[in-house]
C-alpha atoms as a PDB file:
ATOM      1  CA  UNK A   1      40.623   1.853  10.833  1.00  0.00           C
ATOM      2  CA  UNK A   2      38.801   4.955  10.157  1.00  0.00           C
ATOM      3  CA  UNK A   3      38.435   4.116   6.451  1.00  0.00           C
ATOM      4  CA  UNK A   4      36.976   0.479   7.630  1.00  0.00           C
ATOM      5  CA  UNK A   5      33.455  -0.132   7.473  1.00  0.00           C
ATOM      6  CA  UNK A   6      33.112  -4.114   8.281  1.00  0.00           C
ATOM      7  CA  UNK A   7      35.978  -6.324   9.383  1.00  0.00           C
ATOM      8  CA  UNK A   8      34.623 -10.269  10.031  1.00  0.00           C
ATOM      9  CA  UNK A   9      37.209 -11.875  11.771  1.00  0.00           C
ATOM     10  CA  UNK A  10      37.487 -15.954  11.569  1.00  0.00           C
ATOM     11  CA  UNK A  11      33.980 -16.166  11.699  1.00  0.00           C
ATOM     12  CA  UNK A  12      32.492 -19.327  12.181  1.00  0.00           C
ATOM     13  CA  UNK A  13      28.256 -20.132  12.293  1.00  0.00           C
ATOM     14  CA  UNK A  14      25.774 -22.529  11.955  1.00  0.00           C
ATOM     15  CA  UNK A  15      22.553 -23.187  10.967  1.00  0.00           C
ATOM     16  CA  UNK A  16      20.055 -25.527  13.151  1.00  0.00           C
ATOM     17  CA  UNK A  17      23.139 -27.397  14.257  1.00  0.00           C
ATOM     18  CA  UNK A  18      25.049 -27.430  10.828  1.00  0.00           C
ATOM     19  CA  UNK A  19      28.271 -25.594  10.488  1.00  0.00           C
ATOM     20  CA  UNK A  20      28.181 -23.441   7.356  1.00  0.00           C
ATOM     21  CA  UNK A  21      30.560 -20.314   7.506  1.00  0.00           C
ATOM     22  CA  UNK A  22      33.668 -21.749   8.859  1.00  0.00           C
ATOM     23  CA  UNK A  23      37.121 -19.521   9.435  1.00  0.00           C
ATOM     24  CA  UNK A  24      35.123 -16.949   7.205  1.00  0.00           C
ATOM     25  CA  UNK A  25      37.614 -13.449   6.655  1.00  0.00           C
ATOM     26  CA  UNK A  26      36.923  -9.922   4.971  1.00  0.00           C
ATOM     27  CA  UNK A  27      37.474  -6.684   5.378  1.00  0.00           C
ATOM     28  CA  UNK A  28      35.211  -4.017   3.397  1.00  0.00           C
ATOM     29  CA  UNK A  29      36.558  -0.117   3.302  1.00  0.00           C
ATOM     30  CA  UNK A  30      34.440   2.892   2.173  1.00  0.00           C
ATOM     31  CA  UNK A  31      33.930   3.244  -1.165  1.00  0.00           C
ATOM     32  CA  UNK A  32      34.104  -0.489  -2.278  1.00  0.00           C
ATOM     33  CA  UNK A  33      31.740  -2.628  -4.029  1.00  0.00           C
ATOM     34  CA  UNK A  34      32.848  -6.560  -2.845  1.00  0.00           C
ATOM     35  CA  UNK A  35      31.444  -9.398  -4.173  1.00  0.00           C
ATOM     36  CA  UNK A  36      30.440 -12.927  -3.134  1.00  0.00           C
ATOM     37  CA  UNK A  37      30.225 -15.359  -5.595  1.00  0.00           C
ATOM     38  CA  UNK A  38      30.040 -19.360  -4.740  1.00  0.00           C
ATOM     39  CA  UNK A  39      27.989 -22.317  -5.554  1.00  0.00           C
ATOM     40  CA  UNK A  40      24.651 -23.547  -3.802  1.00  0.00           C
ATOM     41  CA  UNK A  41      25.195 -23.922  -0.306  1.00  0.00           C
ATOM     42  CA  UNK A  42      28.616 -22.576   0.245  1.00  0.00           C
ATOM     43  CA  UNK A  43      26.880 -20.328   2.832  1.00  0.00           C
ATOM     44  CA  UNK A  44      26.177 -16.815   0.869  1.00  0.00           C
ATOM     45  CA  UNK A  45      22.955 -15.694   2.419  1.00  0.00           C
ATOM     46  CA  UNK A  46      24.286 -17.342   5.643  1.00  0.00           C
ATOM     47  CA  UNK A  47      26.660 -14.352   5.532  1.00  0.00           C
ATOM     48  CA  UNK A  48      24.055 -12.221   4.790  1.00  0.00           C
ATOM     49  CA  UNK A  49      21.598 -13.110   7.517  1.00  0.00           C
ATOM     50  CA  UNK A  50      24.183 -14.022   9.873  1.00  0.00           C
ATOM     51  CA  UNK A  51      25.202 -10.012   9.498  1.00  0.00           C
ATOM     52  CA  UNK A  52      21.915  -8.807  10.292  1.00  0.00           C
ATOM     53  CA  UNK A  53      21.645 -10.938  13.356  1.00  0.00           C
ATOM     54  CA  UNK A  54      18.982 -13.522  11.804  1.00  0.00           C
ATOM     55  CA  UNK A  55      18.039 -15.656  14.888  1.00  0.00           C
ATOM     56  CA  UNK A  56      17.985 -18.849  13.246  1.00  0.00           C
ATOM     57  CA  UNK A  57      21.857 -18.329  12.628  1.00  0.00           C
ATOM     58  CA  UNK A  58      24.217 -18.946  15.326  1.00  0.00           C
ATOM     59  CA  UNK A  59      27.849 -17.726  15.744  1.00  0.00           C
ATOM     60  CA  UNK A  60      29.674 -19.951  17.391  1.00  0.00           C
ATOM     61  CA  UNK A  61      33.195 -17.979  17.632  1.00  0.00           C
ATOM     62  CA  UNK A  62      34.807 -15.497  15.211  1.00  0.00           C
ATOM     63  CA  UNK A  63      34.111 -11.177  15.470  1.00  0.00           C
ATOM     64  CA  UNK A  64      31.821  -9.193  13.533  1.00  0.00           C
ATOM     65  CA  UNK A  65      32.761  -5.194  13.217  1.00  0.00           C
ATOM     66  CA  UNK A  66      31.284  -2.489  12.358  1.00  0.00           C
ATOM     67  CA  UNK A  67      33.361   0.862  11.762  1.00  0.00           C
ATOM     68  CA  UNK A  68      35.373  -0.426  14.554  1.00  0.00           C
ATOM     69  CA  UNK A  69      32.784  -1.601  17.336  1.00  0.00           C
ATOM     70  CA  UNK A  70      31.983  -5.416  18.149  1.00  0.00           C
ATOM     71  CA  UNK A  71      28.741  -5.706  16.768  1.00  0.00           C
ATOM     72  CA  UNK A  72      28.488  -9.745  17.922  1.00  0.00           C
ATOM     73  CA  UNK A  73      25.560  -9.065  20.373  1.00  0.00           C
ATOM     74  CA  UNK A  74      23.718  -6.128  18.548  1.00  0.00           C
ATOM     75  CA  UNK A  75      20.192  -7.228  17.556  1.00  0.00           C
ATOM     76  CA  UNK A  76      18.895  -6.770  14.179  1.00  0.00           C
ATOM     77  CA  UNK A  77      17.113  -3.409  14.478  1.00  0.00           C
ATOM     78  CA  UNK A  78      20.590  -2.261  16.314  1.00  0.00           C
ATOM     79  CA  UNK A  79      22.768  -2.878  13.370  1.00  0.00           C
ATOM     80  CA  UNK A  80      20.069  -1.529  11.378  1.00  0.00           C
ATOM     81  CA  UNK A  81      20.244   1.798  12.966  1.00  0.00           C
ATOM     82  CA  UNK A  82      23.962   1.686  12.761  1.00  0.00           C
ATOM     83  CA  UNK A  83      23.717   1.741   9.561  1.00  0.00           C
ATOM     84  CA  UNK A  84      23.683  -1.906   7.658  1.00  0.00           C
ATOM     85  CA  UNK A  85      20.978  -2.977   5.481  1.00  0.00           C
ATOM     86  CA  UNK A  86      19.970  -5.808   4.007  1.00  0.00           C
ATOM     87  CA  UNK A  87      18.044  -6.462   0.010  1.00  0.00           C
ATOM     88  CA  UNK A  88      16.388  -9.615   0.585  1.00  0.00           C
ATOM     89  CA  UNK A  89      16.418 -12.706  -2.166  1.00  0.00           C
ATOM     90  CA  UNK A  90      12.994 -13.296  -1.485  1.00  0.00           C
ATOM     91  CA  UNK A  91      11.368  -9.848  -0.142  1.00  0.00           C
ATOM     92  CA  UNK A  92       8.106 -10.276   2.485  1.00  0.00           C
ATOM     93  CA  UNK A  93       5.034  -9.477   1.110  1.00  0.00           C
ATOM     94  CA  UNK A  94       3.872  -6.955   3.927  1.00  0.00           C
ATOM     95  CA  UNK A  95      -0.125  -6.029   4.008  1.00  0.00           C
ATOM     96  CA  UNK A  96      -1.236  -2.611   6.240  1.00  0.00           C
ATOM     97  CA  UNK A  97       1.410  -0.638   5.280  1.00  0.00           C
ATOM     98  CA  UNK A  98       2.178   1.190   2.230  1.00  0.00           C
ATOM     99  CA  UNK A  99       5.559   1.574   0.481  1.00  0.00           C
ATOM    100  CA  UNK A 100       5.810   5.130   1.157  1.00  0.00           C
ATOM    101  CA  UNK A 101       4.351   4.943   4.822  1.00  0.00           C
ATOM    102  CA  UNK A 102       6.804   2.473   5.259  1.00  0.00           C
ATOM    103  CA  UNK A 103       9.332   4.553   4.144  1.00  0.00           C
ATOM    104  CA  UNK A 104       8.371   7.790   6.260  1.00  0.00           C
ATOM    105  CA  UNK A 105       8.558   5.994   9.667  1.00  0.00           C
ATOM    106  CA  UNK A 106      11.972   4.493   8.748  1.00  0.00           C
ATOM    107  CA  UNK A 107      12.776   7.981   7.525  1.00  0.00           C
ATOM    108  CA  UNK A 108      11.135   9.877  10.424  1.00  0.00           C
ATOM    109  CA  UNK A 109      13.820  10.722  12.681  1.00  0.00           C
ATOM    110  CA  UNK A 110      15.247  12.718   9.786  1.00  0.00           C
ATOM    111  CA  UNK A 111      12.123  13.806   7.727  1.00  0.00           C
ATOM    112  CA  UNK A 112      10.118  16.410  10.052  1.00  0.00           C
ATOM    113  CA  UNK A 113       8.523  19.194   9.865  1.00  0.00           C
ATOM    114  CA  UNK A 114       7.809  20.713   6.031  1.00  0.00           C
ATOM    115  CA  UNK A 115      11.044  21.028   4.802  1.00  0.00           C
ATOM    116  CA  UNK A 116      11.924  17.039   5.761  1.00  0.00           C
ATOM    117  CA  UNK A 117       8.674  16.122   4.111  1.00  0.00           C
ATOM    118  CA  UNK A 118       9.154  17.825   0.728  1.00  0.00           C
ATOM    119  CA  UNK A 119      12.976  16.790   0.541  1.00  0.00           C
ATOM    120  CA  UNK A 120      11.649  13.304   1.427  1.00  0.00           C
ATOM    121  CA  UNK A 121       8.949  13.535  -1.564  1.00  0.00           C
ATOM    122  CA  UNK A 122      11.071  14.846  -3.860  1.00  0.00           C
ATOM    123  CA  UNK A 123      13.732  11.740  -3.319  1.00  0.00           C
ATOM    124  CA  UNK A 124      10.936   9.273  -3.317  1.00  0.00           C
ATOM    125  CA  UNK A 125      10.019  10.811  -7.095  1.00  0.00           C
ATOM    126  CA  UNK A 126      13.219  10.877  -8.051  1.00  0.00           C
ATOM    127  CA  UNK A 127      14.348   7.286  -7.159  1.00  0.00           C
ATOM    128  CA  UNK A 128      11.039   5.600  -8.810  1.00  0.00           C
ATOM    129  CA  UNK A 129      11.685   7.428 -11.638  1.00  0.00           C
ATOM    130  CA  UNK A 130      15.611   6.126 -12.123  1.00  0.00           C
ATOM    131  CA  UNK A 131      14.477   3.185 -11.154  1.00  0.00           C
ATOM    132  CA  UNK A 132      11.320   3.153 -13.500  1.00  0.00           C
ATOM    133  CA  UNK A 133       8.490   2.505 -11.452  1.00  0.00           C
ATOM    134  CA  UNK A 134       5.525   3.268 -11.251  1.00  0.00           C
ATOM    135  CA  UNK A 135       4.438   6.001  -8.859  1.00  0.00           C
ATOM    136  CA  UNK A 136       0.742   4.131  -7.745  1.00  0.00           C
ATOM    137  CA  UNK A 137       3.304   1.656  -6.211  1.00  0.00           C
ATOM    138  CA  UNK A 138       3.944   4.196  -3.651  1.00  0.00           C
ATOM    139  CA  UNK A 139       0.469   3.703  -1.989  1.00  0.00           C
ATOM    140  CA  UNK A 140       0.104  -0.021  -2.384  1.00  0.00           C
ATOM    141  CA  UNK A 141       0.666  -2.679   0.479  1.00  0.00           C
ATOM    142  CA  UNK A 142       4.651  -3.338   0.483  1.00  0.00           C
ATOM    143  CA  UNK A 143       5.353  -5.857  -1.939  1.00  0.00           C
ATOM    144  CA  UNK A 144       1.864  -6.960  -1.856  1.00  0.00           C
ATOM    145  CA  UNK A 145       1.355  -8.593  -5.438  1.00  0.00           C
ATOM    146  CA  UNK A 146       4.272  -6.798  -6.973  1.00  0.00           C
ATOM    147  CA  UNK A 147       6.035  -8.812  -9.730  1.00  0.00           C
ATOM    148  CA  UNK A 148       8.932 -10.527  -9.114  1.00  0.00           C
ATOM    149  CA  UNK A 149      11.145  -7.925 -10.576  1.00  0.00           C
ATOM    150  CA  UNK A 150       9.038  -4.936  -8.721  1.00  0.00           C
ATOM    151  CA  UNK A 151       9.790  -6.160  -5.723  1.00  0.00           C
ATOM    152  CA  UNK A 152      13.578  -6.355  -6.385  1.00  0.00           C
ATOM    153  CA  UNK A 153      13.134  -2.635  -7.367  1.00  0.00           C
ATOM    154  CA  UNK A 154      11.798  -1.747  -4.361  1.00  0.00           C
ATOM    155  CA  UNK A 155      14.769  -2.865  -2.422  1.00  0.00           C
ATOM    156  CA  UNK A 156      16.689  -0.896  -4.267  1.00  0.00           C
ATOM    157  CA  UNK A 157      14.310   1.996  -3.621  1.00  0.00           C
ATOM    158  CA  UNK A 158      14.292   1.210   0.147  1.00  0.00           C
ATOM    159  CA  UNK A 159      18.297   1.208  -0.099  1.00  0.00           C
ATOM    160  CA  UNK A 160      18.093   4.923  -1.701  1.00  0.00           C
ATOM    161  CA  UNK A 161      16.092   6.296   0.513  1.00  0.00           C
ATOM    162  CA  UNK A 162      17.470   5.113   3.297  1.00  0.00           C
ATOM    163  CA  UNK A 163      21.024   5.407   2.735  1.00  0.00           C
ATOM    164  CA  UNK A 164      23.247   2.784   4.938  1.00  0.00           C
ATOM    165  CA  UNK A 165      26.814   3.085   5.344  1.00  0.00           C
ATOM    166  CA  UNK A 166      26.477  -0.805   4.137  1.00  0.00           C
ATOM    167  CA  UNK A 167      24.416  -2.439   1.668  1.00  0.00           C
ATOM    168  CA  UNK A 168      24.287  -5.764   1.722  1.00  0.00           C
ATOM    169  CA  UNK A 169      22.047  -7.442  -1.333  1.00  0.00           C
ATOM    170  CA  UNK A 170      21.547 -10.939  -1.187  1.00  0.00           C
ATOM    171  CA  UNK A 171      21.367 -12.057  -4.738  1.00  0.00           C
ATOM    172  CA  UNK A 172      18.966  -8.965  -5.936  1.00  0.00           C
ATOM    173  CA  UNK A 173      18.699 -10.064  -9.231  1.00  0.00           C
ATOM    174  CA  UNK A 174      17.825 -13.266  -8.991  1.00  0.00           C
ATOM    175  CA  UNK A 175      14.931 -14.041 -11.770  1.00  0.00           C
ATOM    176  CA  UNK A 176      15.105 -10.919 -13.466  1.00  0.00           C
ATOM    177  CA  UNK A 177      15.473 -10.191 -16.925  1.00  0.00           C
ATOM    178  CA  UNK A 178      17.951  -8.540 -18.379  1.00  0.00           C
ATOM    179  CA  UNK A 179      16.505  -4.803 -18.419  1.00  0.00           C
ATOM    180  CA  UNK A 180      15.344  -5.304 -14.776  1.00  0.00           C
ATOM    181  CA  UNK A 181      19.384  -6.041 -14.210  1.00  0.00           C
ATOM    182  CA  UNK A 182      20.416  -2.819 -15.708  1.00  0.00           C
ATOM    183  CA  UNK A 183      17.596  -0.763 -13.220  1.00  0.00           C
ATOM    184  CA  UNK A 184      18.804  -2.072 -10.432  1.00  0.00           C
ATOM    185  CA  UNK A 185      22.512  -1.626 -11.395  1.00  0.00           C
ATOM    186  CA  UNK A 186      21.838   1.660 -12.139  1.00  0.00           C
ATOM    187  CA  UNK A 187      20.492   2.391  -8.507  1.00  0.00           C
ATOM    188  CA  UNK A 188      23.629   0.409  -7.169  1.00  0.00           C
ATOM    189  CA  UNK A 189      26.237   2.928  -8.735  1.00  0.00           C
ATOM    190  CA  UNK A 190      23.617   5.582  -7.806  1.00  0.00           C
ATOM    191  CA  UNK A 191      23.825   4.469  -3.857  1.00  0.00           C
ATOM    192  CA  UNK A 192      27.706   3.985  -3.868  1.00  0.00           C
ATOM    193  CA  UNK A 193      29.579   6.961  -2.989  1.00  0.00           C
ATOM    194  CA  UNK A 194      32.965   7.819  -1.238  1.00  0.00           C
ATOM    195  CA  UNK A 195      31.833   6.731   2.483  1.00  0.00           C
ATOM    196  CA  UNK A 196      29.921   3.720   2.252  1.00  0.00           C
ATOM    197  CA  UNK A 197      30.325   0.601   0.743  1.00  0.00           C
ATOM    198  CA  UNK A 198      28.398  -2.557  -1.303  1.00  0.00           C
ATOM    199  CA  UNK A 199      28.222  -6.333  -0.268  1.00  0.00           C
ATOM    200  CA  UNK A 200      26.705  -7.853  -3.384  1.00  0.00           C
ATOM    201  CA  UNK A 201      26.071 -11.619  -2.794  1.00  0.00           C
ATOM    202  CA  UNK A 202      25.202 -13.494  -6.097  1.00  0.00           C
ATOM    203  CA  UNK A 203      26.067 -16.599  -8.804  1.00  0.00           C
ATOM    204  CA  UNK A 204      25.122 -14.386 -11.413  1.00  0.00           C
ATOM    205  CA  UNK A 205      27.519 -12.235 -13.522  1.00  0.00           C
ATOM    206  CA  UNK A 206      25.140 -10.123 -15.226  1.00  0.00           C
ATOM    207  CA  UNK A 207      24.819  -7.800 -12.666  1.00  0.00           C
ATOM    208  CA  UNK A 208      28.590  -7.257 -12.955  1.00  0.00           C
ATOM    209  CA  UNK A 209      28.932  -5.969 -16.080  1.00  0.00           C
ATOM    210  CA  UNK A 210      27.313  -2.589 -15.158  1.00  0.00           C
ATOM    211  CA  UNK A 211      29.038  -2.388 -12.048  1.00  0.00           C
ATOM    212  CA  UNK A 212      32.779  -1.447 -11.438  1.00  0.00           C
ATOM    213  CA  UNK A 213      33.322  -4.423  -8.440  1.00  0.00           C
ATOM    214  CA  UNK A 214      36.442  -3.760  -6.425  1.00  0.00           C
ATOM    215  CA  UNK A 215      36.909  -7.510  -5.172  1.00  0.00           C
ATOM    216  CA  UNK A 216      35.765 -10.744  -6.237  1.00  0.00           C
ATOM    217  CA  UNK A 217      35.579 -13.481  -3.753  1.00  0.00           C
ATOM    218  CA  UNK A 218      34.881 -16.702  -4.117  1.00  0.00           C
ATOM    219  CA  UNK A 219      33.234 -18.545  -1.262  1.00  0.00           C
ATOM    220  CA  UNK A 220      33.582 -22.485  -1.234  1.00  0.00           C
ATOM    221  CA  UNK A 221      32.178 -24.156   1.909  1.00  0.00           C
ATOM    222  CA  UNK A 222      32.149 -21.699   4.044  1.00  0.00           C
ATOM    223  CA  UNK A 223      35.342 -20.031   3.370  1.00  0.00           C
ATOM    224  CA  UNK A 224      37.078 -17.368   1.186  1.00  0.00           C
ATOM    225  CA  UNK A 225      38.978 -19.611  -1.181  1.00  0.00           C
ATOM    226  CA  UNK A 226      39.990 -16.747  -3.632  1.00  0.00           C
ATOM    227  CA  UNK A 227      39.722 -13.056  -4.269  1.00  0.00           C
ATOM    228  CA  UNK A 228      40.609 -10.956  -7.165  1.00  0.00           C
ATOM    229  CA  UNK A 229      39.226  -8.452  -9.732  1.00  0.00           C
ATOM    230  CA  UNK A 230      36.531  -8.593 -12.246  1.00  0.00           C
ATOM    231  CA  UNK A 231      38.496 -11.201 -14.205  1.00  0.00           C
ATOM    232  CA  UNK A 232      37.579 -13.573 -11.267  1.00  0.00           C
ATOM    233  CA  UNK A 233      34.211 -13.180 -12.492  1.00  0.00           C
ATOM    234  CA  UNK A 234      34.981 -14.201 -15.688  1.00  0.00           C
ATOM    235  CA  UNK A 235      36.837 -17.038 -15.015  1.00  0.00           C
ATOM    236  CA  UNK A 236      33.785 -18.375 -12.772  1.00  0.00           C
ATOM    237  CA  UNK A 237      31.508 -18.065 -15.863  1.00  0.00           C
ATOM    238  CA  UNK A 238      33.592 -19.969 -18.030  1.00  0.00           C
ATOM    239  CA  UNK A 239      34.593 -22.225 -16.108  1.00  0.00           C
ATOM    240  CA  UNK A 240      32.590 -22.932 -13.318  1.00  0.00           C
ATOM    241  CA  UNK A 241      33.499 -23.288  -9.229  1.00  0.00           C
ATOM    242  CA  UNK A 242      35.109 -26.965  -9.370  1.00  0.00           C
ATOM    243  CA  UNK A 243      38.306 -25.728  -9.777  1.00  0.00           C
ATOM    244  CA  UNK A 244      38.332 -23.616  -6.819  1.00  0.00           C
ATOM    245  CA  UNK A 245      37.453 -26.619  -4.896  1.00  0.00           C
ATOM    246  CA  UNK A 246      41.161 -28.097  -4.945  1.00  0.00           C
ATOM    247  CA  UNK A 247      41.720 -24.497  -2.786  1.00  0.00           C
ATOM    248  CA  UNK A 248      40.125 -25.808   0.313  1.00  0.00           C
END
């Protein structure tokens, strides 16, 4: 158990009356990179928000743990501080507070007094620079008229600065081109170490192919109807998801 980070047990939710994740299983350790692949509406970023306590998503039965604890009735900013986080598809445009301010009262608790804030500058350098932004986009409104593709890239900033035991990204590169893909790869294999873990929730195998995935899963209607390697991957690319519909 010690080794777990996130154990969802027969997890079942719905949406504005709709069941969506139904009997849904998996078990993440430290150290993995898992993967959620599935069609349109299989109930991906239900997972996802349903995780992070999104009230519009109900669970109806099933357990949701978190390096061992029940986690059911934690609110959103609970699980945050426990340590999940969440890349958003769509990331809020956020106006009256900068990227790095925003960053400095998430980081607060930890960054204090001079030492915190140079070590906290000094990250917040490094990171844009791996990542290959900009450095004005430090002082500008969060996500306030970034590109598309900026805005994925600050996710992936916010994830590196803030460090989770669990990141969860809900299909981070959607709409991004092919050298955005590879930046925000690169700060995925830059956040994964030996005691936390990735959720990476996507229908896109790009972002595979610069990523060492432990498990692929493949989520049909609200259930786990396969897992296996990379090759999983593959075979979804070629050949699409109706297959995996007989599995049901």
């Amino acid at each position: 158990m010690e080794n777990n980070i996130l154990n969802i047990v027969n997890l079942n939710t719905e949406v504005e009356g709709k069941d969506i994740l139904k009997g849904f299983n998996l078990k993440i350790n430290k150290g993995e990179v898992h993967v959620i692949m599935g069609p349109n509406g299989a109930g991906k970023s239900t997972l996802a928000n349903t995780l992070m306590a999104n009230s519009r998503y109900t669970v109806k039965s099933g357990d949701i743990e978190f390096e061992g604890e029940n986690i059911n009735n934690l609110k959103t900013h609970e699980r945050a501080k426990k340590g999940l986080f969440l890349s958003f598809q769509h990331p809020e445009e956020v106006s009256g507070i900068t990227v790095e301010n925003f960053l400095k009262t998430v980081k607060s608790s930890e960054a204090t007094g001079m030492m915190g804030f140079m070590k906290f500058s000094a990250d917040l350098n490094k990171y844009m620079d791996e990542l290959k932004m900009d450095k004005s986009y430090a002082k500008r409104y969060l996500n306030v008229g970034f590109s598309g593709g900026e805005k994925k890239k600050n996710e992936i900033l916010q994830m590196l600065m803030i460090n989770p035991k669990l990141a969860i990204l809900d299909e981070t590169d959607s709409g991004l081109d092919v050298d955005a893909i590879r930046v925000v790869s690169k700060g995925i294999n830059m956040f994964l170490k030996d005691d936390n873990a990735v959720l990476i929730i996507t229908h896109n195998t790009k972002i595979l192919e610069n990523l060492k995935p432990d498990y692929i899963h493949v989520l049909i209607d609200g259930r786990i109807v396969k897992t296996g390697d990379y090759s999983l991957a593959k075979e979804i690319e070629e050949n699409g998801y109706e297959s995996f519909k007989k599995l049901l």
